[in-house]
PDB file of N, CA and C in Angstrom:
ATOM      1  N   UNK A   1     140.992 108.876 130.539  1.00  0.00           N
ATOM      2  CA  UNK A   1     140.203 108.199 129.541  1.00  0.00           C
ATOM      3  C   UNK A   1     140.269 106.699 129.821  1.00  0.00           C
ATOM      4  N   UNK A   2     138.856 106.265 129.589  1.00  0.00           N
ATOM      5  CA  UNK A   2     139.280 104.651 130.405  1.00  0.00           C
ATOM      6  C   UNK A   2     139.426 104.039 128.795  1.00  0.00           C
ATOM      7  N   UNK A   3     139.526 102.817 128.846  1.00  0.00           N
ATOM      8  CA  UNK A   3     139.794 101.775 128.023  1.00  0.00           C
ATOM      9  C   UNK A   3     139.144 100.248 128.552  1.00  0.00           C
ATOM     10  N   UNK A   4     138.090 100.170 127.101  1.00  0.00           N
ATOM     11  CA  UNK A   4     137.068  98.812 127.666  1.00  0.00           C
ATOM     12  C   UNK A   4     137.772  98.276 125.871  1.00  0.00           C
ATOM     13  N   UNK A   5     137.408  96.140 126.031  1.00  0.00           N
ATOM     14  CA  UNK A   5     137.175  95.470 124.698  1.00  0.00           C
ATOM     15  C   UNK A   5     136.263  94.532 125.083  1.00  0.00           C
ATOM     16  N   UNK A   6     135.540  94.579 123.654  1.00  0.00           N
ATOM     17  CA  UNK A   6     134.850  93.943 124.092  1.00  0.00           C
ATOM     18  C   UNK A   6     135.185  92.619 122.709  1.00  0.00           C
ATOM     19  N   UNK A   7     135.355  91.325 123.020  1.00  0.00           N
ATOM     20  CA  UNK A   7     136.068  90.564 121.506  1.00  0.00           C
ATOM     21  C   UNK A   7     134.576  89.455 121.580  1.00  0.00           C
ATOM     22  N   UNK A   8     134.237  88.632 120.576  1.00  0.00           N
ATOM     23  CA  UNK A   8     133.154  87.930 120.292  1.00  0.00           C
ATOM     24  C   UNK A   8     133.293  87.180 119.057  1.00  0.00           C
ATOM     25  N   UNK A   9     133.434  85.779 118.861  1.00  0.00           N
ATOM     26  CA  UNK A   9     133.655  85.161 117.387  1.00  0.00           C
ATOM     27  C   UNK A   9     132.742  84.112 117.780  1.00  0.00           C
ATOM     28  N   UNK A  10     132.368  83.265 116.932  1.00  0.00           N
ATOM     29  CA  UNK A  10     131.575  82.035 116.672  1.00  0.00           C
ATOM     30  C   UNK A  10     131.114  81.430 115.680  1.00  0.00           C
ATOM     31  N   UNK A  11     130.675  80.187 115.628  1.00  0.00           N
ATOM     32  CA  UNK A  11     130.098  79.805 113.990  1.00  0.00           C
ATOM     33  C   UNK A  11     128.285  80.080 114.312  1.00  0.00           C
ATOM     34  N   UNK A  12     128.529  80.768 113.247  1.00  0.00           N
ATOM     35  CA  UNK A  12     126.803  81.244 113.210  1.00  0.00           C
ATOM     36  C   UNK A  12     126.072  81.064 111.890  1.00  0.00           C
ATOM     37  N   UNK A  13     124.615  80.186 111.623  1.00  0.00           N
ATOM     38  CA  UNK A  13     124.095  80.166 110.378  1.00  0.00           C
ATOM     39  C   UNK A  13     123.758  82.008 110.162  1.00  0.00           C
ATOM     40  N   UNK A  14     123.199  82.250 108.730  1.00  0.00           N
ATOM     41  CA  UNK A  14     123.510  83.273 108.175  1.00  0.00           C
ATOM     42  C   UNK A  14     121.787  83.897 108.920  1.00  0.00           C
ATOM     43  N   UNK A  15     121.235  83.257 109.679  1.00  0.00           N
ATOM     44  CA  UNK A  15     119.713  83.572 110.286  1.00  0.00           C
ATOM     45  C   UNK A  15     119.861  84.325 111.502  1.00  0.00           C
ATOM     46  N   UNK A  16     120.874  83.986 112.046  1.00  0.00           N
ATOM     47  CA  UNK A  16     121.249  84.597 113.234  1.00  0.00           C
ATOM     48  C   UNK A  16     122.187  86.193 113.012  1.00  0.00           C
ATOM     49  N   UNK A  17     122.875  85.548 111.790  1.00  0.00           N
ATOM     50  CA  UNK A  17     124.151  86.963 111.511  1.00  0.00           C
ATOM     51  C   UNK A  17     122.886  87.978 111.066  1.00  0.00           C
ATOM     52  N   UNK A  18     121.923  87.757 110.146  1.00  0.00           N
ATOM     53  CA  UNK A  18     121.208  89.040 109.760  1.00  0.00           C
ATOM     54  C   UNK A  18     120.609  89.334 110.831  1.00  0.00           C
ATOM     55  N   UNK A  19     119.889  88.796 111.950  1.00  0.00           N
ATOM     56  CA  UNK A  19     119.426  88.945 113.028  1.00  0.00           C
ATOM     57  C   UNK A  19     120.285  90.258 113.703  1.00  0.00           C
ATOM     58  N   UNK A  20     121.549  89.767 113.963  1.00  0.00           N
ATOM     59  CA  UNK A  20     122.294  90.480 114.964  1.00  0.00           C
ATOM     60  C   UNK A  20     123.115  91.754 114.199  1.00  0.00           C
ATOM     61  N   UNK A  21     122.861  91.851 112.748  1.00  0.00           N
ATOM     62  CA  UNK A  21     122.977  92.909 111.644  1.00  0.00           C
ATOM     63  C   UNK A  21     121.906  93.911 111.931  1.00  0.00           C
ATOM     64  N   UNK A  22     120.697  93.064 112.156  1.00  0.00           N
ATOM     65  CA  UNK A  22     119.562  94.039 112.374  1.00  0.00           C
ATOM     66  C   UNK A  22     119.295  94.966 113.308  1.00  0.00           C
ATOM     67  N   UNK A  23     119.708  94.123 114.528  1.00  0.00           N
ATOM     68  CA  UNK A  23     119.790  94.710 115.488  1.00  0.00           C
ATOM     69  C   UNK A  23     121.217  95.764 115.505  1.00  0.00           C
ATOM     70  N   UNK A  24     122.169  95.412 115.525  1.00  0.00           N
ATOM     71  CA  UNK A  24     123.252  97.024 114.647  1.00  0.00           C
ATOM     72  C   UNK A  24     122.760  98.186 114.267  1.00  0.00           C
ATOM     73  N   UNK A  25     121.894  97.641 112.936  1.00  0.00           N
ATOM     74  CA  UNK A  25     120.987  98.793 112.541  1.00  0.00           C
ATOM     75  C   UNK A  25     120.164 100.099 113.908  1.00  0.00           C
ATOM     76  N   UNK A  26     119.393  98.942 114.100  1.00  0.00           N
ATOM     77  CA  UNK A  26     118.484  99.693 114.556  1.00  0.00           C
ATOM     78  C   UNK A  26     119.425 100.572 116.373  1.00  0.00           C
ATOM     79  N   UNK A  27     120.369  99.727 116.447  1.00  0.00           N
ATOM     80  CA  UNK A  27     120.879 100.719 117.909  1.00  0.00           C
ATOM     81  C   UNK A  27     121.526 101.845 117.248  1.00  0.00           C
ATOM     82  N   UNK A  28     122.330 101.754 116.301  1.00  0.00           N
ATOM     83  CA  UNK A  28     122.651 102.882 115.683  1.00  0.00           C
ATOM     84  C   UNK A  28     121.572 103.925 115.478  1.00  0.00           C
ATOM     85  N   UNK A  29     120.492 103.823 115.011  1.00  0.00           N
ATOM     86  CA  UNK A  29     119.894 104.488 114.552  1.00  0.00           C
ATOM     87  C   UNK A  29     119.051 104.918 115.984  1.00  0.00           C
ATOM     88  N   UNK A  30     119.334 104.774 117.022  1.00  0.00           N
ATOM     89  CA  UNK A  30     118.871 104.869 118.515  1.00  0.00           C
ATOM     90  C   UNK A  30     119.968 105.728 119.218  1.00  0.00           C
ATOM     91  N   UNK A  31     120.962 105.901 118.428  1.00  0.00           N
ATOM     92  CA  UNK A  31     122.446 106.271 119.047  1.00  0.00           C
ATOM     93  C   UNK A  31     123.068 105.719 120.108  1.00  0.00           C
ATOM     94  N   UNK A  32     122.432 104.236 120.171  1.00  0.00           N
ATOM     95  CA  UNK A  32     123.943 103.956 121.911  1.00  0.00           C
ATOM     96  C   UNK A  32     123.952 102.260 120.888  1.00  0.00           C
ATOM     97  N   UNK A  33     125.134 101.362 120.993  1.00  0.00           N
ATOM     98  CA  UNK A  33     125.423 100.324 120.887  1.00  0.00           C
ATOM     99  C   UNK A  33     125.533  99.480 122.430  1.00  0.00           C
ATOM    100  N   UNK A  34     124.950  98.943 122.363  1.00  0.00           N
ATOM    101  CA  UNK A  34     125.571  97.827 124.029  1.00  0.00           C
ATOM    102  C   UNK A  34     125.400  96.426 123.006  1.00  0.00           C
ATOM    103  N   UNK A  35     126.613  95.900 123.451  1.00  0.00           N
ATOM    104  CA  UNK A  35     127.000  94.624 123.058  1.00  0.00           C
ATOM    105  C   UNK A  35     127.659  93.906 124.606  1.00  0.00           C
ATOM    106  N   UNK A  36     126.712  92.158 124.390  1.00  0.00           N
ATOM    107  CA  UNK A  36     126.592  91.702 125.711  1.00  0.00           C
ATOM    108  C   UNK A  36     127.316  89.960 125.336  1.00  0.00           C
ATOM    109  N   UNK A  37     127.722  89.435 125.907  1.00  0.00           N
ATOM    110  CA  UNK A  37     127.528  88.382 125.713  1.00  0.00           C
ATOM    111  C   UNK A  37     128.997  87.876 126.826  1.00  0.00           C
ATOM    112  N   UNK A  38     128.378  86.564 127.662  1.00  0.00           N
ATOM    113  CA  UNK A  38     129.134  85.629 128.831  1.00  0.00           C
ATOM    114  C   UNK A  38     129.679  86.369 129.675  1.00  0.00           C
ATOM    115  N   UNK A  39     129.034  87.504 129.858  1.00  0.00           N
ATOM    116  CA  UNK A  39     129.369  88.365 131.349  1.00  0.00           C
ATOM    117  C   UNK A  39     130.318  89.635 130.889  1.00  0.00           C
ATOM    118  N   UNK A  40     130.717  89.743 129.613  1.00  0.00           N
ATOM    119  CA  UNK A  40     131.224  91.230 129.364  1.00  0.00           C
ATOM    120  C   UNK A  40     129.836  91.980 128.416  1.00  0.00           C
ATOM    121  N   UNK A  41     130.445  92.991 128.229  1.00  0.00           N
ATOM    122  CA  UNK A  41     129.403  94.569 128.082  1.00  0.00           C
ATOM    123  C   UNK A  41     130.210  95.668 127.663  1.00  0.00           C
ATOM    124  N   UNK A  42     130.186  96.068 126.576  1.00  0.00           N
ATOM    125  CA  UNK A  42     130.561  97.344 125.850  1.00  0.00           C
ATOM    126  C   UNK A  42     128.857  98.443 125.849  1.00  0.00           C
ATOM    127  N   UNK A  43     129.561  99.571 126.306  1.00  0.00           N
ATOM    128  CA  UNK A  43     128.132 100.503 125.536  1.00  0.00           C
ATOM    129  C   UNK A  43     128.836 101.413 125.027  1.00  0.00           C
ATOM    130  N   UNK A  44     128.324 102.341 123.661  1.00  0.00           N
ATOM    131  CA  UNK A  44     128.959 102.598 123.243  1.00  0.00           C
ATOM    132  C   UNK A  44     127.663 103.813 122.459  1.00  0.00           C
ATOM    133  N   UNK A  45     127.702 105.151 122.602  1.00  0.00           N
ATOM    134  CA  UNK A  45     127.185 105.882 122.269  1.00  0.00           C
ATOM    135  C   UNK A  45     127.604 106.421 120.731  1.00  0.00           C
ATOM    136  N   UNK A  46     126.620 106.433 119.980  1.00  0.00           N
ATOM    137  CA  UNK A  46     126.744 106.952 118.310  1.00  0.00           C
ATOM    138  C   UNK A  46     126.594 108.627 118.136  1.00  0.00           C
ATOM    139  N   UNK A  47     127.892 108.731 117.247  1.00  0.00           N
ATOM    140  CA  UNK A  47     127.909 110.435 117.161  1.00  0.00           C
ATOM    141  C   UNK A  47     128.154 110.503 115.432  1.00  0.00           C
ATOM    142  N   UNK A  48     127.678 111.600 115.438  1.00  0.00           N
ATOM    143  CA  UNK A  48     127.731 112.277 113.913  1.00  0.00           C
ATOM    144  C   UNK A  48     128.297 110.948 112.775  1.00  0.00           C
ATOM    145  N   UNK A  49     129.076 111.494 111.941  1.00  0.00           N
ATOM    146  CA  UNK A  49     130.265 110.472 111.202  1.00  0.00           C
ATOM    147  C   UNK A  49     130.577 109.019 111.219  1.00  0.00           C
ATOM    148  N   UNK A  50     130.386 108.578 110.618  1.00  0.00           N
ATOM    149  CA  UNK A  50     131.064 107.446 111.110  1.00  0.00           C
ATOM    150  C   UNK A  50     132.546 106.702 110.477  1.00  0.00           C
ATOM    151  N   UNK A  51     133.633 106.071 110.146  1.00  0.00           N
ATOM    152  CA  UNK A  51     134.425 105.662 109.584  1.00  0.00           C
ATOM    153  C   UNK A  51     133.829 104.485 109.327  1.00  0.00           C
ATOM    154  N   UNK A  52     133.396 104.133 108.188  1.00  0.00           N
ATOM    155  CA  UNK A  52     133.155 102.727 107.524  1.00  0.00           C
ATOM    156  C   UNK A  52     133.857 101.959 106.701  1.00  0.00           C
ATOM    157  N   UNK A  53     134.317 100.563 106.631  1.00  0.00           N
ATOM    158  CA  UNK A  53     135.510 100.040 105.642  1.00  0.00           C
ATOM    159  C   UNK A  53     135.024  98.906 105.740  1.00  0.00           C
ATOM    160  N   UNK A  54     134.969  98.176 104.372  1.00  0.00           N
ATOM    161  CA  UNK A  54     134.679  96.875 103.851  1.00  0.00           C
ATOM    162  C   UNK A  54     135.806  96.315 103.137  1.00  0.00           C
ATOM    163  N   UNK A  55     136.212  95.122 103.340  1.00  0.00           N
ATOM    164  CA  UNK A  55     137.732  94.064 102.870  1.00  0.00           C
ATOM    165  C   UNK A  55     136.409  92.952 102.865  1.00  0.00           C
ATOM    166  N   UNK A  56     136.211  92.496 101.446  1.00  0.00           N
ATOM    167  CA  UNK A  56     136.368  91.244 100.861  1.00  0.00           C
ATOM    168  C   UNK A  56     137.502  90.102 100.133  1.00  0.00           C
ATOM    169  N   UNK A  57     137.458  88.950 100.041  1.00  0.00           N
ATOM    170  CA  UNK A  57     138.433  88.310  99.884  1.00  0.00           C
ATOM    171  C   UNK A  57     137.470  86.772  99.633  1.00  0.00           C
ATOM    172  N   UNK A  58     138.160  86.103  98.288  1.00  0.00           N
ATOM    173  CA  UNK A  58     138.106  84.829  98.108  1.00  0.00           C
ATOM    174  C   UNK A  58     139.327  84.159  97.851  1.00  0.00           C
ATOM    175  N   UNK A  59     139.293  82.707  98.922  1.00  0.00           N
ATOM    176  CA  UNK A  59     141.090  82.181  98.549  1.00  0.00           C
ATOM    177  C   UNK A  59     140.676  80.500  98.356  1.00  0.00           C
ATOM    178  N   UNK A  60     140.422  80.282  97.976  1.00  0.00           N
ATOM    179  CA  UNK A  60     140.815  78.778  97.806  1.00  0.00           C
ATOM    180  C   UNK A  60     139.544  77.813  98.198  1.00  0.00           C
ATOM    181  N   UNK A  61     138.489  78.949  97.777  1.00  0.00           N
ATOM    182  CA  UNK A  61     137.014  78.242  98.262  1.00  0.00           C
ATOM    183  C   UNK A  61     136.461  78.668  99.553  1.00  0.00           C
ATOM    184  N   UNK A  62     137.401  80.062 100.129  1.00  0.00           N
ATOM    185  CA  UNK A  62     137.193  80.371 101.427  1.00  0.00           C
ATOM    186  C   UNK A  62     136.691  81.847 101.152  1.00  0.00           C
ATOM    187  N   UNK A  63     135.544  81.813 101.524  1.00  0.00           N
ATOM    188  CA  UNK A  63     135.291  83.931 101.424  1.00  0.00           C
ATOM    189  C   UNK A  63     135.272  84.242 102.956  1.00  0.00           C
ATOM    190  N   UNK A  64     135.537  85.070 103.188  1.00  0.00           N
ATOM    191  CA  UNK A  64     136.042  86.262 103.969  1.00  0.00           C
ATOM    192  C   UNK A  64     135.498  87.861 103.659  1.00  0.00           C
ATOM    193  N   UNK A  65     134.811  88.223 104.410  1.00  0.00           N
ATOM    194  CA  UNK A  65     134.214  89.693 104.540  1.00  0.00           C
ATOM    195  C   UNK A  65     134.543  90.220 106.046  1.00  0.00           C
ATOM    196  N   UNK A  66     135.706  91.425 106.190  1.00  0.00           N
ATOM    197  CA  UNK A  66     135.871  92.312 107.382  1.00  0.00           C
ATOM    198  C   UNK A  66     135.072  93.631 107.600  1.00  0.00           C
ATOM    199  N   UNK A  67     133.933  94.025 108.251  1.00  0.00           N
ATOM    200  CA  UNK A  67     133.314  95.291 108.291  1.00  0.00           C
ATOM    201  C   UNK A  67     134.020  95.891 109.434  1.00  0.00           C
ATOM    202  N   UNK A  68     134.001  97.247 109.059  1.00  0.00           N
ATOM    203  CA  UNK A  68     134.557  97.968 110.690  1.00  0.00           C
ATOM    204  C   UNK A  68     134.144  99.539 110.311  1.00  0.00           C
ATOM    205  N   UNK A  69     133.647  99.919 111.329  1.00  0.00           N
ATOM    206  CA  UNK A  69     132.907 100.657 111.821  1.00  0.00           C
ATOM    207  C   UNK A  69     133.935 101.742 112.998  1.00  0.00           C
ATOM    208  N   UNK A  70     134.559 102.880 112.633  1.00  0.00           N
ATOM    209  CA  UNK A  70     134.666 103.634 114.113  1.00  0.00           C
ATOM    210  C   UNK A  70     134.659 104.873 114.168  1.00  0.00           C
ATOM    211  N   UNK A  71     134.328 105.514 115.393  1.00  0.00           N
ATOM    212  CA  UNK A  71     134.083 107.150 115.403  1.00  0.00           C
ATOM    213  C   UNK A  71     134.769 107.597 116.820  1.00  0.00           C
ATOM    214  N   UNK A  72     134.444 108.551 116.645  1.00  0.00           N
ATOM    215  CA  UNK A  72     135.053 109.574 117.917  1.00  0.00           C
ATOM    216  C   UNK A  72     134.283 109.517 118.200  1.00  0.00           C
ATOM    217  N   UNK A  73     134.580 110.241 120.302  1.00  0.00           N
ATOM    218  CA  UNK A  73     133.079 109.880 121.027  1.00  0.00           C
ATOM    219  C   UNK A  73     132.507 111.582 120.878  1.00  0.00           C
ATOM    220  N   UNK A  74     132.986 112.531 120.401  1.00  0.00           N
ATOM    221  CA  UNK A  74     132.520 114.180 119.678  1.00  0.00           C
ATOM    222  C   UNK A  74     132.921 114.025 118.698  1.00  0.00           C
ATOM    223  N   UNK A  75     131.365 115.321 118.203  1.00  0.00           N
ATOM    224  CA  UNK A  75     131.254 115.393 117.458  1.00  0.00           C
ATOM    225  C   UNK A  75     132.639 116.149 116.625  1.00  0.00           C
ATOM    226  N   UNK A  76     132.743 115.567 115.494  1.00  0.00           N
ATOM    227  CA  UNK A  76     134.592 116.196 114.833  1.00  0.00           C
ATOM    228  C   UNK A  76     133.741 117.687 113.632  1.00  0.00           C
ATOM    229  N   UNK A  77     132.728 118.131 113.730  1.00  0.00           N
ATOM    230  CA  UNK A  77     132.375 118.761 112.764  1.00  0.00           C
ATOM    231  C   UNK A  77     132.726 118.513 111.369  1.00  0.00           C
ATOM    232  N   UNK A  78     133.328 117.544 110.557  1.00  0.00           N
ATOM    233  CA  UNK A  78     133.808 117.434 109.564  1.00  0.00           C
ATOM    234  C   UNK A  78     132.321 116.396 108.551  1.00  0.00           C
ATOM    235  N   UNK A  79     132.282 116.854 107.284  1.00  0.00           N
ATOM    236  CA  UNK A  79     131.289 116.525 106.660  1.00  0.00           C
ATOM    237  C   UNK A  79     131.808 114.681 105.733  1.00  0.00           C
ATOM    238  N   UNK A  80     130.737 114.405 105.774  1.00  0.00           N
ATOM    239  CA  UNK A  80     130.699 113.290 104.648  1.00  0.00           C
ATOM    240  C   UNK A  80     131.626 113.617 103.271  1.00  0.00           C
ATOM    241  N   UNK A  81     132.242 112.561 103.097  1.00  0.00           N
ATOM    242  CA  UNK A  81     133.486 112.569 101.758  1.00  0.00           C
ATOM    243  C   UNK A  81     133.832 111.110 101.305  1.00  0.00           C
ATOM    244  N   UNK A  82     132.582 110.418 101.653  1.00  0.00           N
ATOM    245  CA  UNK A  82     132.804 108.924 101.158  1.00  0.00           C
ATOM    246  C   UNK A  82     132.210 108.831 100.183  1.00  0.00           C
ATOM    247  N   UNK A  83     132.897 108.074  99.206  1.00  0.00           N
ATOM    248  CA  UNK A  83     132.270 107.679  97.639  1.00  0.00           C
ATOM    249  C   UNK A  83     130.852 106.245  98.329  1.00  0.00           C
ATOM    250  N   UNK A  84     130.434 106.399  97.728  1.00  0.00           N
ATOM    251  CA  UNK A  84     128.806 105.104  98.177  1.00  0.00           C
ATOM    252  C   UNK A  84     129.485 104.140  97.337  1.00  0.00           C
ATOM    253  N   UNK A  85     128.945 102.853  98.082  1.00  0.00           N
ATOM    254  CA  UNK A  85     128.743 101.613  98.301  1.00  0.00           C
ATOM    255  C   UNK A  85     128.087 101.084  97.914  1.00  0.00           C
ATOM    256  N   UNK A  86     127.782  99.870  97.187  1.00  0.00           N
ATOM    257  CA  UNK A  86     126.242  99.128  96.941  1.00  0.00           C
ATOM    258  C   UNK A  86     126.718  97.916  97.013  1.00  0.00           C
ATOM    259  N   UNK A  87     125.546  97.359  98.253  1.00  0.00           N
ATOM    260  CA  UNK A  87     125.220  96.008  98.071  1.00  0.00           C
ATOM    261  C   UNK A  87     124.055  95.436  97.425  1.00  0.00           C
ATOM    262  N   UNK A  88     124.139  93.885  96.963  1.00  0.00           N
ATOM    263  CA  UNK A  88     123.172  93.576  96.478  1.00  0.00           C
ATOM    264  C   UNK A  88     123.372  91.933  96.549  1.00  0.00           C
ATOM    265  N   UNK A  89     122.158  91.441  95.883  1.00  0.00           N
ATOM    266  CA  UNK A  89     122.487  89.362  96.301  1.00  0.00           C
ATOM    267  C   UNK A  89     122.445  89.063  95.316  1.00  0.00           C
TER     268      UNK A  89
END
């Protein structure tokens, strides 16, 4: 089993983050992820399930939001058992 990372941080206005949200969307919904940027490359094929987790946090005038996203690369046959989520602005 090989082992790839792929790491990526920066300051970004919020035009670009929905941009590159969007695009999330839509590879998911294509089933493969490739994420590129200064000469590295993850691809990353979408299966069944996914593990989803959201950590918000406000400290001292500072907000903080962690999303993470992970799955197995088979399918685990096991069904949906997550309580829903809602966002809104």
């Amino acid at each position: 089993m090989s082992h790839q990372k792929f790491e990526y941080e920066s300051l970004q206005d919020a035009k670009t983050i929905k941009s590159f949200l969007e695009s999330l969307i839509e590879s998911i919904e294509h089933g493969r992820i490739t994420l590129k940027s200064n000469g590295d490359e993850i691809a990353m094929n979408v299966y069944d399930l996914m593990k989803f987790s959201v950590n918000a946090k406000q400290k001292d005038g500072i907000n903080k939001m962690n999303i993470k996203i992970s799955w197995a690369e088979k399918s685990t046959g096991k069904k949906n058992h997550g309580v829903p989520i809602s966002i809104s602005s």
